[in-house]
C-alpha atoms as a PDB file:
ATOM      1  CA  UNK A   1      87.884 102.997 106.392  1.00  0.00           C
ATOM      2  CA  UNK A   2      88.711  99.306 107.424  1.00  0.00           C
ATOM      3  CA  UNK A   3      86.070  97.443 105.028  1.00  0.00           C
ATOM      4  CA  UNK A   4      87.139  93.410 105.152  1.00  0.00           C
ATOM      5  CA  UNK A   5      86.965  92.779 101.414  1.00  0.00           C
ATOM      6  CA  UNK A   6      88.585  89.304 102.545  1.00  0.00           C
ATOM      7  CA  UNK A   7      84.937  88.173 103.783  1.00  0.00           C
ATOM      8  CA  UNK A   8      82.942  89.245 101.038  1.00  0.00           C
ATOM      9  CA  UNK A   9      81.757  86.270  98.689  1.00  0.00           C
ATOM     10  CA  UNK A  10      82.043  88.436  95.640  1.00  0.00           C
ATOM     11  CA  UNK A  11      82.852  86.150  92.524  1.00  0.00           C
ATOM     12  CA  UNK A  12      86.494  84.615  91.714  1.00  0.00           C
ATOM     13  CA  UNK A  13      86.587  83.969  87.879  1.00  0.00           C
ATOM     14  CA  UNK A  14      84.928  86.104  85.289  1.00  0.00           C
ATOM     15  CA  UNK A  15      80.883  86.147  85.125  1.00  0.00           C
ATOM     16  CA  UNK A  16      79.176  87.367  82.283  1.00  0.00           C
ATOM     17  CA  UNK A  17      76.919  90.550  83.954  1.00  0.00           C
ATOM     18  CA  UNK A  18      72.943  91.446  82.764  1.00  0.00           C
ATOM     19  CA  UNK A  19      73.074  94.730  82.073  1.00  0.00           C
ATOM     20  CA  UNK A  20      69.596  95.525  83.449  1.00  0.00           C
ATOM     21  CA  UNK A  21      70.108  94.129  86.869  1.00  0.00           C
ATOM     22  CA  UNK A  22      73.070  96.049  87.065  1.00  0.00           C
ATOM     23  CA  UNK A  23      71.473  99.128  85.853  1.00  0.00           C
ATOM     24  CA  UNK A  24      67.957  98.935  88.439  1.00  0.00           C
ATOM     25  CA  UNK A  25      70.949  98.148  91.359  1.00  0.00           C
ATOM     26  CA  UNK A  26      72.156 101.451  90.207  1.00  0.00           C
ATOM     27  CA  UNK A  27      71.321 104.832  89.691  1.00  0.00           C
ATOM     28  CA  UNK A  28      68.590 103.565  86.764  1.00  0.00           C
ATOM     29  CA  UNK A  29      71.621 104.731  84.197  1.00  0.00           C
ATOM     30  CA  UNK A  30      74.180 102.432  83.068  1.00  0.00           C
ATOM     31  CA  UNK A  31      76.431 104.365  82.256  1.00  0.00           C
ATOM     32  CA  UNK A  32      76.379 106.241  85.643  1.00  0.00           C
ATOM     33  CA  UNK A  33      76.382 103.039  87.547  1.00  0.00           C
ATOM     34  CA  UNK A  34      79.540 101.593  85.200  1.00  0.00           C
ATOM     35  CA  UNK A  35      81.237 105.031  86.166  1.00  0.00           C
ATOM     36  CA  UNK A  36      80.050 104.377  89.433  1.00  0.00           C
ATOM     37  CA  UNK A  37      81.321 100.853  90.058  1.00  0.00           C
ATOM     38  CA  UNK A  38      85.041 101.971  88.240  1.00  0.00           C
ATOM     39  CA  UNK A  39      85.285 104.228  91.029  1.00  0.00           C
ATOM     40  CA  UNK A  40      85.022 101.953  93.992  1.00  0.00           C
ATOM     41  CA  UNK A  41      86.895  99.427  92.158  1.00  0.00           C
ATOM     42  CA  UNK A  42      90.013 101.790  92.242  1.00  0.00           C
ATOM     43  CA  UNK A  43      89.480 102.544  95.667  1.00  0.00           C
ATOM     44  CA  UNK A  44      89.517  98.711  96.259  1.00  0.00           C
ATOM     45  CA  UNK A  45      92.368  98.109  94.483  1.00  0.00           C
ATOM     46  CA  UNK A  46      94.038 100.965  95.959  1.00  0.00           C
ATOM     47  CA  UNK A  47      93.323  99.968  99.916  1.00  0.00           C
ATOM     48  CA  UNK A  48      94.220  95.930  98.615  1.00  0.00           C
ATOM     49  CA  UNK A  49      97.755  97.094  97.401  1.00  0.00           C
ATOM     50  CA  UNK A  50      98.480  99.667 100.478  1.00  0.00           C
ATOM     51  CA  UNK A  51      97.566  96.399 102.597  1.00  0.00           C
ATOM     52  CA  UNK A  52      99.280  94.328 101.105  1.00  0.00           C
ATOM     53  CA  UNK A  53     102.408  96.221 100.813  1.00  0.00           C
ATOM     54  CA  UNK A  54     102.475  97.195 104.495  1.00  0.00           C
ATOM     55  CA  UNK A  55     102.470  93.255 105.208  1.00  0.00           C
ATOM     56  CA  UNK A  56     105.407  92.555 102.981  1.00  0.00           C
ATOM     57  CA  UNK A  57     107.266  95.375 104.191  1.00  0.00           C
ATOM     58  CA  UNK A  58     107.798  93.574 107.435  1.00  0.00           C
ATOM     59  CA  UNK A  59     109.960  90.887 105.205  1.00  0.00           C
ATOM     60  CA  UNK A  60     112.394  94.035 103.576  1.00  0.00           C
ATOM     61  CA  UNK A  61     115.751  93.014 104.784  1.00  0.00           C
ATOM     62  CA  UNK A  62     117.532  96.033 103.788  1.00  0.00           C
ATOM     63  CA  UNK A  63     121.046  94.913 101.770  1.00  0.00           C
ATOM     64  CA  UNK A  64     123.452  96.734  99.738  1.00  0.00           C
ATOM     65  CA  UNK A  65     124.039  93.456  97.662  1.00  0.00           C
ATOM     66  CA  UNK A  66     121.613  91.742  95.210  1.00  0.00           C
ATOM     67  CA  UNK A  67     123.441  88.633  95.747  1.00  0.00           C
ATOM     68  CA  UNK A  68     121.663  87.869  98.634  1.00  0.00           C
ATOM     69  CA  UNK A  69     117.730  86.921  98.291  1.00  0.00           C
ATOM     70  CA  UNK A  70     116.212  85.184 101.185  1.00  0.00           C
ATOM     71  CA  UNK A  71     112.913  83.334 100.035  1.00  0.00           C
ATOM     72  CA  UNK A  72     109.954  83.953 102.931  1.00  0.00           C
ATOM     73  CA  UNK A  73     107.935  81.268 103.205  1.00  0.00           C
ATOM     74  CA  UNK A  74     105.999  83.502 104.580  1.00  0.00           C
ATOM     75  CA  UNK A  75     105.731  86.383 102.767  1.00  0.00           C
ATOM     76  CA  UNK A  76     104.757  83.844  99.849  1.00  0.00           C
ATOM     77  CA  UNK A  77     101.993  82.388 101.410  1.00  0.00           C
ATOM     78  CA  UNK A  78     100.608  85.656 102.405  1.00  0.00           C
ATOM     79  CA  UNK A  79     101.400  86.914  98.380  1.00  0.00           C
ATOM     80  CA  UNK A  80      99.248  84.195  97.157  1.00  0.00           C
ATOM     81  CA  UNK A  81      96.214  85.009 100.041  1.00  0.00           C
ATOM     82  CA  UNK A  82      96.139  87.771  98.221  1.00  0.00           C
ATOM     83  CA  UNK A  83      96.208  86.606  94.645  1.00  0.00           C
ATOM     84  CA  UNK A  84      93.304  84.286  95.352  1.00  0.00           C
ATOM     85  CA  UNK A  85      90.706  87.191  96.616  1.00  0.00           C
ATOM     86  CA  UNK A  86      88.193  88.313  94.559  1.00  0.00           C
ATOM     87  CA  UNK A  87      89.347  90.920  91.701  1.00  0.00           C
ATOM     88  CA  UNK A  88      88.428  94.816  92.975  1.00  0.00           C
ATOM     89  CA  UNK A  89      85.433  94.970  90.119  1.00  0.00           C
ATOM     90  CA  UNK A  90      84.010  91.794  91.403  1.00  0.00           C
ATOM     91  CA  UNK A  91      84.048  93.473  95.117  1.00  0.00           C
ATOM     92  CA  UNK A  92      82.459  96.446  94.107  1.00  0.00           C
ATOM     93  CA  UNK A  93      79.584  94.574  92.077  1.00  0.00           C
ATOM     94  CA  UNK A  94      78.680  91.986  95.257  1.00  0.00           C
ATOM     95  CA  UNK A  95      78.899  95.653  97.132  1.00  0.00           C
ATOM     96  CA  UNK A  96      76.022  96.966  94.218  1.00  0.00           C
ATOM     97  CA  UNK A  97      74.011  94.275  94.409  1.00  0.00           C
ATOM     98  CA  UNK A  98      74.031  93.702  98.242  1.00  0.00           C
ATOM     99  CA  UNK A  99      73.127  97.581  98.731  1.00  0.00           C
ATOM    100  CA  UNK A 100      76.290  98.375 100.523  1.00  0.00           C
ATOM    101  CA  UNK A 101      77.742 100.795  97.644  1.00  0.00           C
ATOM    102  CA  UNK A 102      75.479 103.821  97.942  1.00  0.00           C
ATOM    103  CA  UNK A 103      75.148 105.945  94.646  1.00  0.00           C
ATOM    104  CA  UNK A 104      73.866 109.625  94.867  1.00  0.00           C
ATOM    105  CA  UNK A 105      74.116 111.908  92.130  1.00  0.00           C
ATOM    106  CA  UNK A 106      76.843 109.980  90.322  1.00  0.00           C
ATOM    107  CA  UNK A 107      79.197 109.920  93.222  1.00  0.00           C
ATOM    108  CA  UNK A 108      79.331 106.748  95.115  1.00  0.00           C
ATOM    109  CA  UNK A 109      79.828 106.258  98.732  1.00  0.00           C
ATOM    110  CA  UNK A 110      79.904 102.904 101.198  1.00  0.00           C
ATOM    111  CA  UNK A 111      78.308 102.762 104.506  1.00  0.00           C
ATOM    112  CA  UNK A 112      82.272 103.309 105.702  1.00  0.00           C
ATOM    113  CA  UNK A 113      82.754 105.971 104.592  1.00  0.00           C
ATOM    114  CA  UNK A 114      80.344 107.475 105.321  1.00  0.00           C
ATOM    115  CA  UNK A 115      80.790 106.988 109.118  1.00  0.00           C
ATOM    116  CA  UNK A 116      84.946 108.463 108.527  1.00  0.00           C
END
Protein backbone atom coordinates (compact mmCIF):
# COMPACT_ATOMS: atom_id res chain seq x y z
CA UNK A 1 0.00 0.00 0.00
CA UNK A 2 2.49 2.74 -1.30
CA UNK A 3 -0.18 5.68 -1.93
CA UNK A 4 2.11 9.12 -2.54
CA UNK A 5 0.12 11.40 -0.25
CA UNK A 6 3.19 13.84 -1.04
CA UNK A 7 1.52 14.55 -4.62
CA UNK A 8 -1.88 15.00 -3.70
CA UNK A 9 -3.04 18.80 -3.75
CA UNK A 10 -5.28 18.26 -0.79
CA UNK A 11 -5.60 21.65 1.21
CA UNK A 12 -2.77 23.11 3.68
CA UNK A 13 -4.61 25.43 6.20
CA UNK A 14 -8.05 24.85 7.56
CA UNK A 15 -11.20 25.18 5.05
CA UNK A 16 -14.50 25.53 6.27
CA UNK A 17 -16.39 22.11 4.61
CA UNK A 18 -20.36 22.16 3.10
CA UNK A 19 -21.79 19.55 4.67
CA UNK A 20 -23.93 18.48 1.68
CA UNK A 21 -21.15 18.11 -0.78
CA UNK A 22 -19.48 16.10 1.60
CA UNK A 23 -22.44 14.04 2.34
CA UNK A 24 -23.58 13.29 -1.81
CA UNK A 25 -19.42 12.43 -2.12
CA UNK A 26 -20.31 9.94 0.47
CA UNK A 27 -22.41 7.24 1.31
CA UNK A 28 -25.66 9.91 1.17
CA UNK A 29 -25.21 9.83 5.28
CA UNK A 30 -23.11 12.19 7.04
CA UNK A 31 -22.54 10.69 9.66
CA UNK A 32 -21.35 7.48 7.85
CA UNK A 33 -19.17 9.44 5.56
CA UNK A 34 -17.59 11.56 8.81
CA UNK A 35 -16.98 7.95 10.29
CA UNK A 36 -15.82 7.12 7.05
CA UNK A 37 -13.28 9.86 6.38
CA UNK A 38 -11.88 9.43 10.41
CA UNK A 39 -10.94 6.14 9.32
CA UNK A 40 -8.69 6.82 6.41
CA UNK A 41 -7.42 9.75 8.14
CA UNK A 42 -5.85 7.39 10.83
CA UNK A 43 -4.61 5.20 8.34
CA UNK A 44 -2.91 8.32 6.79
CA UNK A 45 -1.54 9.45 9.70
CA UNK A 46 -0.46 6.12 10.64
CA UNK A 47 1.55 5.25 7.12
CA UNK A 48 2.92 9.35 7.38
CA UNK A 49 4.50 8.62 10.89
CA UNK A 50 5.86 4.88 10.01
CA UNK A 51 7.49 6.87 6.95
CA UNK A 52 8.68 9.26 8.48
CA UNK A 53 10.21 7.49 11.30
CA UNK A 54 11.97 4.93 9.09
CA UNK A 55 13.74 8.10 7.39
CA UNK A 56 14.96 9.52 10.64
CA UNK A 57 16.05 6.33 11.88
CA UNK A 58 18.88 6.40 9.43
CA UNK A 59 20.21 9.64 11.57
CA UNK A 60 20.04 7.42 15.25
CA UNK A 61 23.59 7.52 16.29
CA UNK A 62 23.32 5.17 19.07
CA UNK A 63 25.24 6.83 22.42
CA UNK A 64 25.28 5.97 25.96
CA UNK A 65 25.72 9.78 26.78
CA UNK A 66 23.13 12.60 26.38
CA UNK A 67 25.89 14.98 26.25
CA UNK A 68 26.43 14.46 22.86
CA UNK A 69 23.61 15.75 20.24
CA UNK A 70 24.68 16.07 16.71
CA UNK A 71 22.21 18.48 14.79
CA UNK A 72 21.37 16.83 11.04
CA UNK A 73 20.94 19.23 8.71
CA UNK A 74 19.47 16.76 7.17
CA UNK A 75 17.25 15.06 9.13
CA UNK A 76 15.78 18.72 9.74
CA UNK A 77 15.08 19.50 6.41
CA UNK A 78 13.44 16.25 5.81
CA UNK A 79 11.36 16.92 9.50
CA UNK A 80 10.01 20.05 8.12
CA UNK A 81 9.04 18.23 4.38
CA UNK A 82 7.01 16.62 6.43
CA UNK A 83 5.48 19.29 8.60
CA UNK A 84 4.50 21.23 5.51
CA UNK A 85 2.22 18.27 3.82
CA UNK A 86 -1.21 18.41 3.94
CA UNK A 87 -2.84 17.32 7.47
CA UNK A 88 -4.19 13.35 7.17
CA UNK A 89 -8.09 14.74 7.24
CA UNK A 90 -7.33 17.07 4.45
CA UNK A 91 -5.83 13.88 2.41
CA UNK A 92 -8.63 11.83 2.98
CA UNK A 93 -11.27 14.63 1.94
CA UNK A 94 -9.27 15.53 -1.64
CA UNK A 95 -9.35 11.41 -1.68
CA UNK A 96 -13.60 11.79 -1.15
CA UNK A 97 -14.06 14.24 -3.41
CA UNK A 98 -11.71 12.99 -6.23
CA UNK A 99 -13.48 9.40 -5.98
CA UNK A 100 -10.38 7.64 -4.91
CA UNK A 101 -11.74 6.71 -1.23
CA UNK A 102 -14.34 4.06 -2.00
CA UNK A 103 -17.16 3.71 0.71
CA UNK A 104 -19.30 0.44 0.84
CA UNK A 105 -21.43 -0.35 3.59
CA UNK A 106 -19.71 1.99 6.05
CA UNK A 107 -16.30 0.54 5.55
CA UNK A 108 -14.03 2.47 3.37
CA UNK A 109 -11.47 1.21 1.04
CA UNK A 110 -8.87 3.05 -1.64
CA UNK A 111 -8.18 1.78 -5.02
CA UNK A 112 -4.72 0.45 -3.09
CA UNK A 113 -5.91 -1.43 -1.20
CA UNK A 114 -7.84 -2.92 -2.82
CA UNK A 115 -5.22 -4.26 -5.31
CA UNK A 116 -2.94 -5.60 -1.74
Amino acid sequence: MSTNFKSIKAERTTETRDIHNLETHGTGNIFETIVALSKRSNQVALSLKKELSEKLEEFVIPTDSLEEVFENREQIEISKFYERLPKPHSIAIKELQDESLHIAGGEEATEDEEEA
